[in-house]
Protein backbone atom coordinates (compact mmCIF):
# COMPACT_ATOMS: atom_id res chain seq x y z
CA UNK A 1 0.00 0.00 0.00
CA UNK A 2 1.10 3.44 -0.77
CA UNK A 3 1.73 6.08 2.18
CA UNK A 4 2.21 9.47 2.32
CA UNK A 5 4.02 10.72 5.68
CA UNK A 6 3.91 14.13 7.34
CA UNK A 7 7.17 14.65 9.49
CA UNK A 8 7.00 17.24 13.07
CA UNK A 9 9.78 17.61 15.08
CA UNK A 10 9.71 17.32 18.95
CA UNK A 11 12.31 17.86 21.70
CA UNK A 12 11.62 15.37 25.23
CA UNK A 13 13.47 16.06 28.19
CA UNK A 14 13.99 14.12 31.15
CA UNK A 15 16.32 13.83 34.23
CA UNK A 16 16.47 10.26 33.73
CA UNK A 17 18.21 10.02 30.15
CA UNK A 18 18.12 9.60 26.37
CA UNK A 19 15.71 6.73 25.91
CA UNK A 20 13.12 8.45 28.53
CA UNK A 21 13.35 12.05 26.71
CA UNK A 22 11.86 10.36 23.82
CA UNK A 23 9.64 8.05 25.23
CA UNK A 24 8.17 11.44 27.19
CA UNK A 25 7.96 12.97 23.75
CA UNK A 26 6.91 10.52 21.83
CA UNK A 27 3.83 9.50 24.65
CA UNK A 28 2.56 13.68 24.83
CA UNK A 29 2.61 13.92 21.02
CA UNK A 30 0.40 10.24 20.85
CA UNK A 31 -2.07 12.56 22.59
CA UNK A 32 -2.79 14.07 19.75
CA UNK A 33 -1.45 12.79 16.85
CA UNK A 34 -2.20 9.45 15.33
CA UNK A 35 -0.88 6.72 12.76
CA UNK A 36 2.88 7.63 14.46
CA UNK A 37 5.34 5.39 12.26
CA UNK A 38 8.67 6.10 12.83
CA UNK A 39 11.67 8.31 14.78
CA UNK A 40 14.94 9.73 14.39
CA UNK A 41 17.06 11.34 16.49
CA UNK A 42 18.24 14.74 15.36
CA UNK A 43 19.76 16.21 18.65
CA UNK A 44 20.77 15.07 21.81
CA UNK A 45 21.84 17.54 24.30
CA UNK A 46 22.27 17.79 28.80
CA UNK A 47 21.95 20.42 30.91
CA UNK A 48 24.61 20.43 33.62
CA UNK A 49 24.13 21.40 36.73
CA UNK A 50 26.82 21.50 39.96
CA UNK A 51 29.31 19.42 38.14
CA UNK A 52 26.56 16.74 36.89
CA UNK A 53 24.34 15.90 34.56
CA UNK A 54 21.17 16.78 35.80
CA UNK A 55 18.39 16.72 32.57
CA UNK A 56 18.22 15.66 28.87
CA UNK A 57 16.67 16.97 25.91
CA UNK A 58 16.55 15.16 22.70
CA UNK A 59 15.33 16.58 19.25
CA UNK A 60 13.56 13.68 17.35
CA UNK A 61 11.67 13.95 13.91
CA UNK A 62 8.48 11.44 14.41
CA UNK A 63 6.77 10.34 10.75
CA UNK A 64 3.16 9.55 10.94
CA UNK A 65 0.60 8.33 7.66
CA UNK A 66 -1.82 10.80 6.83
CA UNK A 67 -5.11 9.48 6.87
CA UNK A 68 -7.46 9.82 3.48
């Protein structure tokens, strides 16, 4: 079957690390977007804070099917 996707781009953050930053983004966004396909990660980046890493925020690009 043929598929047209529409790509948005959404930056998750987390204290815990990489893999929850996107799971946080990618379960707000499934709020309100539907037929999500695929990720990638375009960014990764920490916030440092007294000498440690204290957050994470990473950029992803989420594909989703548009519906007809």
């Amino acid at each position: 079957m043929d598929h047209v996707y529409k790509v948005i781009e959404l930056t998750g953050t987390s204290p815990i690390g990489i893999e929850e930053a996107v799971k946080n983004a990618v379960d707000k966004a499934a709020k309100t977007v539907r037929n999500m396909r695929w990720f990638t990660v375009t960014e990764t980046r920490g916030y440092i804070e007294e000498n440690k890493v204290a957050h994470w925020q990473v950029t992803i690009k989420v594909g989703f099917t548009l519906e007809d």
